[in-house]
Protein backbone atom coordinates (compact mmCIF):
# COMPACT_ATOMS: atom_id res chain seq x y z
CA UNK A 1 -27.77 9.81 -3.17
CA UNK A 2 -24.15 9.06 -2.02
CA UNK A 3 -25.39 5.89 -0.51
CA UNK A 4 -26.93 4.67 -3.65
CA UNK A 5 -23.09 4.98 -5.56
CA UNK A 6 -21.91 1.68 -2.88
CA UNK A 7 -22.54 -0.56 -6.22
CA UNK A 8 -20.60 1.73 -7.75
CA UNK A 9 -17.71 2.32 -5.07
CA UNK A 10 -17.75 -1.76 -5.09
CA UNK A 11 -17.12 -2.14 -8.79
CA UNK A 12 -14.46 0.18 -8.70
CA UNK A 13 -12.95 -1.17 -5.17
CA UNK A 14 -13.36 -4.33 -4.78
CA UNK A 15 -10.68 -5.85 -7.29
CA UNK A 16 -8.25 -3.53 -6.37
CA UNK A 17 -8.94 -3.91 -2.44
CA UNK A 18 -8.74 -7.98 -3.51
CA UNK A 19 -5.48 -7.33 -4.76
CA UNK A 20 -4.00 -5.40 -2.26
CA UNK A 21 -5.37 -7.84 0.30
CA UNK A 22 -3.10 -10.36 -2.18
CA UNK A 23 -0.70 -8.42 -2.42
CA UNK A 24 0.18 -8.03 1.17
CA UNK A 25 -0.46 -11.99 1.71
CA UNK A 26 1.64 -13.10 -0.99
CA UNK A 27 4.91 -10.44 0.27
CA UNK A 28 3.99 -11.43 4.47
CA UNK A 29 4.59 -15.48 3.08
CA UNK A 30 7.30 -14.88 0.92
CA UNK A 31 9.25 -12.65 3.68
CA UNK A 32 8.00 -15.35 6.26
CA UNK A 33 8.84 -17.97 4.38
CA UNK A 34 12.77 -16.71 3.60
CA UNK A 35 13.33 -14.93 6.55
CA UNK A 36 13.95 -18.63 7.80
CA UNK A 37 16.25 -19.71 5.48
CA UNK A 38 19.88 -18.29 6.31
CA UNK A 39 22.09 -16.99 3.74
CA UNK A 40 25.40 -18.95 2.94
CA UNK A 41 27.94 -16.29 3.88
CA UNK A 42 25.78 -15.36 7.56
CA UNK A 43 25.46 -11.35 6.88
CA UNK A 44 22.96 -9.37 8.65
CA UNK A 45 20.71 -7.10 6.76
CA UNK A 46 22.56 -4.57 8.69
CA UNK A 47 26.14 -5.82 7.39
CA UNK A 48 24.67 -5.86 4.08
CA UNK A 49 23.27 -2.65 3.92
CA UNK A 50 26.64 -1.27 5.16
CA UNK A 51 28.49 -3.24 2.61
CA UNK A 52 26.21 -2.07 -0.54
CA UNK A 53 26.38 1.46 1.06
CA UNK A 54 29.99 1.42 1.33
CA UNK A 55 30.65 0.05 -2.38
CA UNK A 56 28.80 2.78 -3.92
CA UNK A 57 31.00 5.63 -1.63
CA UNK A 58 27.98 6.39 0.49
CA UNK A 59 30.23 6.04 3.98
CA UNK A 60 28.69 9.05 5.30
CA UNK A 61 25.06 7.00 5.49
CA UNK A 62 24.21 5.89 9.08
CA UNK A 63 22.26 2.63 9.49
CA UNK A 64 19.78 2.37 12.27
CA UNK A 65 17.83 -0.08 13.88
CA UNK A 66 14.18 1.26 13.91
CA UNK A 67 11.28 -0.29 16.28
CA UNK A 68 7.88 -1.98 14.21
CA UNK A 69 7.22 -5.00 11.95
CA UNK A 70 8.96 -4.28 8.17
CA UNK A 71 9.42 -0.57 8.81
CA UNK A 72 12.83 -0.43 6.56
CA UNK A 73 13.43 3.02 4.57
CA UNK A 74 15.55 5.06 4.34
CA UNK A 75 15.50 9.01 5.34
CA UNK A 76 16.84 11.17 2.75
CA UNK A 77 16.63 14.31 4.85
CA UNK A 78 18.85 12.25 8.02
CA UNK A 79 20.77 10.65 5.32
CA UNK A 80 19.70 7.34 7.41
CA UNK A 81 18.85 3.68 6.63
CA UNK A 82 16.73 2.97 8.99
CA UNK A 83 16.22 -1.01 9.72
CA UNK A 84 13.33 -3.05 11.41
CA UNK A 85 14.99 -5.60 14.00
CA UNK A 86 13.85 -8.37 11.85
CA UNK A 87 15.82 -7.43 9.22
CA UNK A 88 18.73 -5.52 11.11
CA UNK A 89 19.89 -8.35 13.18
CA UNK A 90 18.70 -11.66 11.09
CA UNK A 91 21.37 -13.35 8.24
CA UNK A 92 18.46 -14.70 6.45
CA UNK A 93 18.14 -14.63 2.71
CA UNK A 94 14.31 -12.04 3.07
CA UNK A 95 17.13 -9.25 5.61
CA UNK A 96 19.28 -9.65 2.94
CA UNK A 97 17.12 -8.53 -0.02
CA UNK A 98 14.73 -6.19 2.28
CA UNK A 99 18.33 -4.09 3.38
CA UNK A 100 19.53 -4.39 -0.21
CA UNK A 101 16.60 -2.95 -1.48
CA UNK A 102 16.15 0.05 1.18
CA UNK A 103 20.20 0.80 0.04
CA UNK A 104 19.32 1.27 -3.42
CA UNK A 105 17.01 4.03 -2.42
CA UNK A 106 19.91 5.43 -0.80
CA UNK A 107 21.97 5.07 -4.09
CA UNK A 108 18.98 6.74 -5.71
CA UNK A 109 19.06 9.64 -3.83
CA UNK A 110 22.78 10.00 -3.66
CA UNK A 111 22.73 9.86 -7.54
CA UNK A 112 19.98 12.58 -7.76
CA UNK A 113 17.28 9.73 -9.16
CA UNK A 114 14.52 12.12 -10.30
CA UNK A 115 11.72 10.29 -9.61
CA UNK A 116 12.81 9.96 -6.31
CA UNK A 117 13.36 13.70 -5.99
CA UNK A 118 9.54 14.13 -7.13
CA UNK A 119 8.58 11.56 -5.04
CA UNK A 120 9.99 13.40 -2.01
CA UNK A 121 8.66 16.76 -2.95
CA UNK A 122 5.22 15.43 -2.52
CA UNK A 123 5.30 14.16 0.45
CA UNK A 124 3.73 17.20 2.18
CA UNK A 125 1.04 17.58 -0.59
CA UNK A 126 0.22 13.99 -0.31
CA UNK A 127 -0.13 13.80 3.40
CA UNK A 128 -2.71 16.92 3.29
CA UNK A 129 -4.49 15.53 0.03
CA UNK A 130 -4.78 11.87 1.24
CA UNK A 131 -7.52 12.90 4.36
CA UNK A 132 -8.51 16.26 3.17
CA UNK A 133 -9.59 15.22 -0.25
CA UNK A 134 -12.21 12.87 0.73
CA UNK A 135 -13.61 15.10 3.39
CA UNK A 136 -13.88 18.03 1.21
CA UNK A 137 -15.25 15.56 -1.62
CA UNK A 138 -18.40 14.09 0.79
CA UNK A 139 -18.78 18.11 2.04
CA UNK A 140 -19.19 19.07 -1.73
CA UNK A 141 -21.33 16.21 -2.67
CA UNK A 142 -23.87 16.60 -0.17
CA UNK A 143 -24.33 20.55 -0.29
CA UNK A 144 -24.37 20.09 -3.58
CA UNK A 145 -21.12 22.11 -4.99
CA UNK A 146 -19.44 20.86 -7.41
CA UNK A 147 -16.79 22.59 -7.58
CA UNK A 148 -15.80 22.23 -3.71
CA UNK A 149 -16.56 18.52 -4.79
CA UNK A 150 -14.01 18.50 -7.57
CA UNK A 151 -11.47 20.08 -5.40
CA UNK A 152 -11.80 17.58 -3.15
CA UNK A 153 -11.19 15.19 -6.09
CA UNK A 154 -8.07 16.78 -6.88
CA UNK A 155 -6.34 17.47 -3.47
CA UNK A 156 -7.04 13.43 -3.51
CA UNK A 157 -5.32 12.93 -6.81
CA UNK A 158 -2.08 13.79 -5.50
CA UNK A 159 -2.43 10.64 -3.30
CA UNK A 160 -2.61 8.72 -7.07
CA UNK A 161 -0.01 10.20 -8.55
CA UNK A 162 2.22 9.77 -5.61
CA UNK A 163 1.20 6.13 -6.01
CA UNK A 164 2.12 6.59 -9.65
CA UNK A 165 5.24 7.84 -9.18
CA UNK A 166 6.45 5.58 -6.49
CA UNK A 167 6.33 2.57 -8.43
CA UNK A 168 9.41 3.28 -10.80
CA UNK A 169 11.25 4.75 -7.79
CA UNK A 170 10.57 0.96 -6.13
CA UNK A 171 11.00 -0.93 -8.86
CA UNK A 172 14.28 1.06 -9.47
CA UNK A 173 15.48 -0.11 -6.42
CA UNK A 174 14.40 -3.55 -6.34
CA UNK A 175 16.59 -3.65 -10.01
CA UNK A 176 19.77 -2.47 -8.23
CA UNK A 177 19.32 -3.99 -5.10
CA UNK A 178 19.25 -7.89 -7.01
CA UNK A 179 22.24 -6.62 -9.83
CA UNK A 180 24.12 -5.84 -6.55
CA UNK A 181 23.40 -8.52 -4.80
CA UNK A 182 24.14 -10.78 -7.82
CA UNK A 183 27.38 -9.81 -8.04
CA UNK A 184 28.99 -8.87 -4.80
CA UNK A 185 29.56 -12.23 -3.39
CA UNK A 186 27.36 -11.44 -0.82
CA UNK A 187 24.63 -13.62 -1.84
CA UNK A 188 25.32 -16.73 -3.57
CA UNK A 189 23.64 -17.27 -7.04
CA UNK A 190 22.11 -20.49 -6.16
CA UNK A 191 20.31 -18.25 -3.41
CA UNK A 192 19.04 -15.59 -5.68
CA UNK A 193 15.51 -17.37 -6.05
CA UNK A 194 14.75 -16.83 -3.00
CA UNK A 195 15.56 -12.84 -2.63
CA UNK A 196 13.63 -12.62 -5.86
CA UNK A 197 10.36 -14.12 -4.44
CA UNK A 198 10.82 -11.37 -1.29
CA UNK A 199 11.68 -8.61 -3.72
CA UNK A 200 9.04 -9.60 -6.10
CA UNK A 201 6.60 -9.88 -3.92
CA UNK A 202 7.19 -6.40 -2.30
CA UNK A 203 6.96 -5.07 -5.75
CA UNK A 204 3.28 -5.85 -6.13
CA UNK A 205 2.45 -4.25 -2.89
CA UNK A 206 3.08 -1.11 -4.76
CA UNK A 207 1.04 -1.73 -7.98
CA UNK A 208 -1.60 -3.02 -5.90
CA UNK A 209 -1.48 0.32 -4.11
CA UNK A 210 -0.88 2.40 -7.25
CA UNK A 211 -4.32 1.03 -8.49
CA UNK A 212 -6.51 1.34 -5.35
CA UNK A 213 -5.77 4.70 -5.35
CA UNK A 214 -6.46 5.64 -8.80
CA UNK A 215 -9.67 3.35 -8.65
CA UNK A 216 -10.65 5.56 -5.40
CA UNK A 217 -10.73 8.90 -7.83
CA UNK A 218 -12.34 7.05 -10.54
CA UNK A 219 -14.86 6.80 -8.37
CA UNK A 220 -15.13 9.83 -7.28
CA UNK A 221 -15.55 11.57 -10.79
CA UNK A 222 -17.88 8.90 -12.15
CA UNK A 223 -19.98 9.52 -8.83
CA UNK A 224 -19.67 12.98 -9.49
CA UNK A 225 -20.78 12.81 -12.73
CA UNK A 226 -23.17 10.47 -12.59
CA UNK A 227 -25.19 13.23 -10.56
CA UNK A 228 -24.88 15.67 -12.97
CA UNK A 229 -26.49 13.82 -15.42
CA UNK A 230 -29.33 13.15 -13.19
């Protein structure tokens, strides 16, 4: 029975929900805890962004102020760095490193960055596959078809791969956003610890996610199979 795979759907879940749960607690302190500590020269995230933007001859990007708690990223299809007020208008050390980061995704896409092209490309595949799969999983499961089960399974894998492929496309920016920041006077090096710890910190948030979603379809197939064999 589907019921009788929650052992199962624990083992597979649980560390990886335990992580995430980490994950976001360690990058919510670490943004917290910098966010209070202003940065020696007194730029705003906003200033910054505009200043990395600007040194890399991307003039023609707008930055934005954007309503909601951490909702930085930029819009490649508006060409737009868009900035939550908390990072925006604050000269902390955690605006500084948040808008550095969300303008090396900007460099990425100005420079063609291919995993950020792929990235992009599923976007619509991933925003179908991430509540359809399941639904069309469960439907398959309990009329017992497995192959509307395994499609379910792999609309649902593009959410994984997504996953996948965000990671280097953050951790690409994260690596330009502290080699800029290191060396355009606009942070101090004796303050680089600190936008580390933010950076760092937001990093995990995607390998935490990466690995909840492949766990998710792990599940899936082992459930799957695991009723075959009975």
């Amino acid at each position: 029975m589907f019921l009788g795979g929650y052992g199962l759907y624990l083992l597979f879940s649980l560390p990886a929900l335990l992580l995430g749960l980490w994950a976001q607690l360690k990058v919510k302190s670490a943004f917290n805890q910098y966010s209070r500590v202003r940065s020696f020269t007194g730029l705003t995230g906003a200033e910054v962004a505009r200043r990395m933007l600007n040194s890399n001859g991307l003039n023609n990007v707008q930055v934005e102020e954007v309503g909601g708690m951490l909702s930085d990223h930029y819009d490649p299809t508006a060409r737009t760095l868009r900035l939550s007020r908390e990072v925006y208008h604050s000269n902390s050390l955690a605006a500084a490193g948040v808008a550095a980061h969300e303008s090396g995704h900007a460099v990425q896409h100005a420079e063609g960055y291919t995993a950020l092209k792929f990235r992009t490309a599923m976007v619509p595949s991933v925003q179908i596959g991430s509540w359809l799969g399941p639904i069309i999983f469960i439907v398959g499961y309990f009329f017992s078809s497995e192959p509307l089960s395994w499609a379910g399974i792999i609309l649902f894998a593009a959410t994984a791969i997504f996953a996948l492929v965000t990671l280097p496309v953050e951790l690409d920016a994260t690596r330009r956003a502290k080699g800029w920041l290191a060396t355009s006077g606009v942070i101090y090096n004796s303050e680089m610890e600190g936008v580390n710890k933010v950076l760092d910190a937001a990093a995990l948030t995607y390998v935490a996610a990466a690995i909840q979603a492949i766990s998710t379809v792990l599940y899936y197939v082992f459930l799957l199979m695991g009723r075959n064999r009975d």
